[in-house]
N, C-alpha and C. Protein backbone atom coordinates (compact mmCIF):
# COMPACT_ATOMS: atom_id res chain seq x y z
N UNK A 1 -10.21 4.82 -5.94
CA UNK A 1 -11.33 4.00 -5.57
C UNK A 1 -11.66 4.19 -4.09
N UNK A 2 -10.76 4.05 -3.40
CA UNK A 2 -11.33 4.29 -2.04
C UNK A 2 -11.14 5.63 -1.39
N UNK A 3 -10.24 6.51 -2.07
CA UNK A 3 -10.53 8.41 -1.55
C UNK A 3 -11.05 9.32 -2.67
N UNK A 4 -11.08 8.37 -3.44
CA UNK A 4 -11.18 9.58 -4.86
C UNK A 4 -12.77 10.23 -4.75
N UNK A 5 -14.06 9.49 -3.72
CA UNK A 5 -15.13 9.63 -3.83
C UNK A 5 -16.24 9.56 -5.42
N UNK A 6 -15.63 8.49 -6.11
CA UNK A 6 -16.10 8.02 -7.39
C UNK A 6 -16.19 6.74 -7.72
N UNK A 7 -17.16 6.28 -8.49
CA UNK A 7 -16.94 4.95 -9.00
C UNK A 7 -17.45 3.95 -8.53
N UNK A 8 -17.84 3.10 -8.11
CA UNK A 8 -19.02 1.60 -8.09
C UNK A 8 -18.89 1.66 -5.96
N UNK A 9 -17.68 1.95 -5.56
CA UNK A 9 -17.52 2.33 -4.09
C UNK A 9 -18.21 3.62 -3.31
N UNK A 10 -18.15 4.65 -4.69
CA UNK A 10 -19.15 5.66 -3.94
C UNK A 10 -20.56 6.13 -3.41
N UNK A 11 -20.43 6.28 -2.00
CA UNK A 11 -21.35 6.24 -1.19
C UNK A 11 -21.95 4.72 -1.44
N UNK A 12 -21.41 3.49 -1.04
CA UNK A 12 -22.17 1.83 -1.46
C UNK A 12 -22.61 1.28 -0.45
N UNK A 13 -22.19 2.24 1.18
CA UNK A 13 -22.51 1.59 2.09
C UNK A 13 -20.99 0.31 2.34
N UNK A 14 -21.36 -0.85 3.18
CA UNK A 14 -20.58 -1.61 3.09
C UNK A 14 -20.27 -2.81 1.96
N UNK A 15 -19.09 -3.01 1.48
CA UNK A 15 -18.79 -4.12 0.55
C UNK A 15 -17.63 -4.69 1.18
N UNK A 16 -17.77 -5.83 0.40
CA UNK A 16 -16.47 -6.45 0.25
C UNK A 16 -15.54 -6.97 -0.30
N UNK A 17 -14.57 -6.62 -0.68
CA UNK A 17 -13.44 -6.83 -1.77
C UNK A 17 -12.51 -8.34 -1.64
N UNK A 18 -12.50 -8.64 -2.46
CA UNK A 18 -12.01 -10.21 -2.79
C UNK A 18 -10.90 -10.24 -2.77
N UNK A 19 -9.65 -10.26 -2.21
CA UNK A 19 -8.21 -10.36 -3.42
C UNK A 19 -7.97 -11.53 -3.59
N UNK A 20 -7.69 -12.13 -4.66
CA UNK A 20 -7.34 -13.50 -5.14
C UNK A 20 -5.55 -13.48 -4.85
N UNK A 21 -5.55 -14.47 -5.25
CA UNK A 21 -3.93 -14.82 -5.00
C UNK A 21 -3.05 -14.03 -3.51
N UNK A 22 -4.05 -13.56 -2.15
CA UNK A 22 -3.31 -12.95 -1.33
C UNK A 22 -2.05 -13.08 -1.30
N UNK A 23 -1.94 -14.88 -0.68
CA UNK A 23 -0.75 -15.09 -0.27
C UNK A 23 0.34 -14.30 -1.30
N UNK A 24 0.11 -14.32 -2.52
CA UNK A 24 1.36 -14.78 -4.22
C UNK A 24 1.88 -12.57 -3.50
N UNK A 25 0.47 -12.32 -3.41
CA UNK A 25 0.47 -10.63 -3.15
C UNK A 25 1.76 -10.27 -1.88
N UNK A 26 1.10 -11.16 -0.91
CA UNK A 26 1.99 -10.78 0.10
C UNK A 26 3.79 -11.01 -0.13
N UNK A 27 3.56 -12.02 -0.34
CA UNK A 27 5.06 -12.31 -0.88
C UNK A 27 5.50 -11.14 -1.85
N UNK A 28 4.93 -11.12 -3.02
CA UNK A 28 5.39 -9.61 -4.40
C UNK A 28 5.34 -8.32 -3.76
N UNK A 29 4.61 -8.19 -2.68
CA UNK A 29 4.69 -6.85 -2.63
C UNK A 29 5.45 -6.68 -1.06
N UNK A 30 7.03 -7.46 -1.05
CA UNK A 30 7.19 -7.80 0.52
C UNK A 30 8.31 -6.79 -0.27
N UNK A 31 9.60 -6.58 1.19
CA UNK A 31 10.74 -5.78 1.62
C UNK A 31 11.54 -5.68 -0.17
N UNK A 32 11.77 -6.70 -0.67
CA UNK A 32 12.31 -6.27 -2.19
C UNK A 32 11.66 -5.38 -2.88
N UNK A 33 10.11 -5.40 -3.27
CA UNK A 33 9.71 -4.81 -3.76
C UNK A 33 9.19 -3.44 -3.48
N UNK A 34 9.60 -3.37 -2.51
CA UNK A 34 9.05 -2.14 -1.75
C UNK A 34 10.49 -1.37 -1.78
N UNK A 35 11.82 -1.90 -1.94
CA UNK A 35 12.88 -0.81 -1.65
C UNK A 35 13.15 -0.51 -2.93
N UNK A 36 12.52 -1.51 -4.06
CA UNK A 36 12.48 -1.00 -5.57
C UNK A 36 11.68 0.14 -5.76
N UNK A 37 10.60 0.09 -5.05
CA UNK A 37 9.13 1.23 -5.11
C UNK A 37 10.08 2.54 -4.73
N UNK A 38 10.50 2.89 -3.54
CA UNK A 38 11.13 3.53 -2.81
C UNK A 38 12.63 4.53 -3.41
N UNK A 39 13.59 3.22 -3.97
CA UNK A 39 14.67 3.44 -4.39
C UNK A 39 14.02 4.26 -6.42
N UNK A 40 13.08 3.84 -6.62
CA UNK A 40 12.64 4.59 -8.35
C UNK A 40 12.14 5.61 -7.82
N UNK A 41 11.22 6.05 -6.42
CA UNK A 41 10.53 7.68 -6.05
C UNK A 41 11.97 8.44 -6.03
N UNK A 42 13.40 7.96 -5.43
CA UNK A 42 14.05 8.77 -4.85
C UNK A 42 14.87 9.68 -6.55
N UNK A 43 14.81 8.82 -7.41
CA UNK A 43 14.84 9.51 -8.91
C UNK A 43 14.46 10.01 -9.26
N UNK A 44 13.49 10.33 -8.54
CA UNK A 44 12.10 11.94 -9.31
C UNK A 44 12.00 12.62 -7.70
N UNK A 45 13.46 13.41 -7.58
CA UNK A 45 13.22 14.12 -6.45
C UNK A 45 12.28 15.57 -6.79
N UNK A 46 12.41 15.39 -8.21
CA UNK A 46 10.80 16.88 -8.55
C UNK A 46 9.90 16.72 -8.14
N UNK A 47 9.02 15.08 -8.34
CA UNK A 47 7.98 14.58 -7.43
C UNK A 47 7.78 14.12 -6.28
N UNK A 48 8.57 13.89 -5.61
CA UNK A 48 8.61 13.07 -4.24
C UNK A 48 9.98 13.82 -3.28
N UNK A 49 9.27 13.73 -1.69
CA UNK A 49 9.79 14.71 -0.76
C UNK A 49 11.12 13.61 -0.94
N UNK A 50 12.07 14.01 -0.91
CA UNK A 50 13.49 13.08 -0.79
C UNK A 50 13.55 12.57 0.61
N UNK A 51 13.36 13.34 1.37
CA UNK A 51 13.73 13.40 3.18
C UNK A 51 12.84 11.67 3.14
N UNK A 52 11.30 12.25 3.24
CA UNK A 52 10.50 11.17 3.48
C UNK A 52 11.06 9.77 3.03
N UNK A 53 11.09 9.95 1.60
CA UNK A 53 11.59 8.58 1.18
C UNK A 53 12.96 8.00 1.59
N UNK A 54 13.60 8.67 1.96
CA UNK A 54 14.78 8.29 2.45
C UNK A 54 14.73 7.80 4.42
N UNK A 55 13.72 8.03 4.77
CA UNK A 55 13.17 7.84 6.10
C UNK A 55 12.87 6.60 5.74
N UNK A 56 11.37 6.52 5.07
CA UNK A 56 10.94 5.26 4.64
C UNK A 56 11.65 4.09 3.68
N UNK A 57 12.70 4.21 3.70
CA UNK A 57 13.72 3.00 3.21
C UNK A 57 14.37 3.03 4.28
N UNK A 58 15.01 4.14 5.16
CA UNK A 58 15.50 3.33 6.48
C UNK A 58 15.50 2.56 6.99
N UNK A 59 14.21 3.22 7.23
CA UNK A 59 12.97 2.40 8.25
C UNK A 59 12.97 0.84 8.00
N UNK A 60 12.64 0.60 6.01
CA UNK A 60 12.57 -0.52 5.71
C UNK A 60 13.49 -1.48 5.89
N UNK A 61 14.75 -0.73 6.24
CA UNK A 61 15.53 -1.52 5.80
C UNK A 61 16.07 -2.26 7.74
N UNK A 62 15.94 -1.13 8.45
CA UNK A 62 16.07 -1.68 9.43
C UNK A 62 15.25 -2.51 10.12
N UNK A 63 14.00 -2.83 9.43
CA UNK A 63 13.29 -3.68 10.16
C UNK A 63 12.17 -3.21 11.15
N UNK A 64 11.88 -1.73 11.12
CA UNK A 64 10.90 -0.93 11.51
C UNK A 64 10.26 -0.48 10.62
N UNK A 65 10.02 0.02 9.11
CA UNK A 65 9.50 -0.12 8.24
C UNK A 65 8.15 -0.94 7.83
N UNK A 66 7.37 -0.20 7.27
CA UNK A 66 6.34 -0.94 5.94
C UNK A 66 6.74 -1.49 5.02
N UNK A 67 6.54 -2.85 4.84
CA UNK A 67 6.60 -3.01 3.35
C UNK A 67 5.15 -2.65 2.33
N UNK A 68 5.05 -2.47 1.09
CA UNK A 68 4.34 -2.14 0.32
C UNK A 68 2.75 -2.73 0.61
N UNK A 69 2.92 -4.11 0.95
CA UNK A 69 1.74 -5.27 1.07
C UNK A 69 1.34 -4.22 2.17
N UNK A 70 1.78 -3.78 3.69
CA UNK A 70 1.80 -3.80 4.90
C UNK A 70 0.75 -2.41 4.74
N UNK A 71 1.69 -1.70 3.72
CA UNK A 71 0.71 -0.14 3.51
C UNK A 71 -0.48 -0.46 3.15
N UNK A 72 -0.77 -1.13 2.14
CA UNK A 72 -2.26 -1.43 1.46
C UNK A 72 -2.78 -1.68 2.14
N UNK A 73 -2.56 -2.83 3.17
CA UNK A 73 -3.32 -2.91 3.94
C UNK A 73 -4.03 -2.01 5.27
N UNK A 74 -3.07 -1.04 5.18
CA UNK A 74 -3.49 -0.03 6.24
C UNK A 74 -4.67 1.14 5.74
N UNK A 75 -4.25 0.73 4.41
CA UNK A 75 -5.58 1.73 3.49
C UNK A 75 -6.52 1.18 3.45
N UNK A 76 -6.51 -0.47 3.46
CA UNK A 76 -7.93 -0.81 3.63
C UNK A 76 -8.23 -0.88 5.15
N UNK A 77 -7.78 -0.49 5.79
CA UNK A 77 -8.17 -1.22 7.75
C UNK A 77 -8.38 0.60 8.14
N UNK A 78 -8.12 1.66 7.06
CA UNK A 78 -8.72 3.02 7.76
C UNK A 78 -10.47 2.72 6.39
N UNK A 79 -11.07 2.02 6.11
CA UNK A 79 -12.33 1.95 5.55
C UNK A 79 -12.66 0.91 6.15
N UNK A 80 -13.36 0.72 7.44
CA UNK A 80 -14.00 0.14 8.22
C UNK A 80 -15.37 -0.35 7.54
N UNK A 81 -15.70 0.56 5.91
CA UNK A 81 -17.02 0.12 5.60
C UNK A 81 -16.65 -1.06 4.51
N UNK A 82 -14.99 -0.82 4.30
CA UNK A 82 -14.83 -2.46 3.48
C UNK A 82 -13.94 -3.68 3.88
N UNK A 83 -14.60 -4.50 3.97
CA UNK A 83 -14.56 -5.65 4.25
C UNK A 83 -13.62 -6.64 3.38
N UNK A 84 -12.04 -7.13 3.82
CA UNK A 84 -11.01 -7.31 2.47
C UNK A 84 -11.17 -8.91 2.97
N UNK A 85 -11.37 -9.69 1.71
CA UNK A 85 -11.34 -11.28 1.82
C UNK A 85 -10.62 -11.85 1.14
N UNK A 86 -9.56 -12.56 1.59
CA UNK A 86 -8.56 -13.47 0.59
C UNK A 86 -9.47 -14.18 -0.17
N UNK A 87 -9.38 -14.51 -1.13
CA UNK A 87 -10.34 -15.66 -2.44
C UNK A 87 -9.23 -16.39 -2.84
């Protein structure tokens, strides 16, 4: 939706996206769920760089890290043309 260049976002100019339940989000997608995300990539070392992911659970774990919520949000704050609103 937002790199694929397809779909109700392409070329729309500016919008703005709703997320309901932020807060419930921020919490589900905090440091647990993210070393679950992390710790299931490092099982498909066919698909996923091992090094990286093993950086990025470091990271997480030491407290310099992204959590999952933290990334999304960085995907929406590099589209300056959308506008994200808790509902």
């Amino acid at each position: 939706m937002l790199y694929g260049g397809y779909g109700a976002l392409n070329e729309a100019g500016a919008v703005q996206v709703r997320w309901q339940a932020m807060d419930k989000s921020t919490a589900d997608l905090g440091i647990a769920e993210t070393r679950r995300w992390l710790n299931d990539k490092l099982r498909h070392p066919d698909r996923f760089n091992i090094d990286a992911i093993r950086r990025q659970l470091g990271a997480l774990e030491s407290g310099t890290g992204q959590d999952f919520f933290q990334i999304v949000m960085e995907i929406f704050e590099a589209h300056p043309e959308i506008e994200l609103l808790p509902a």
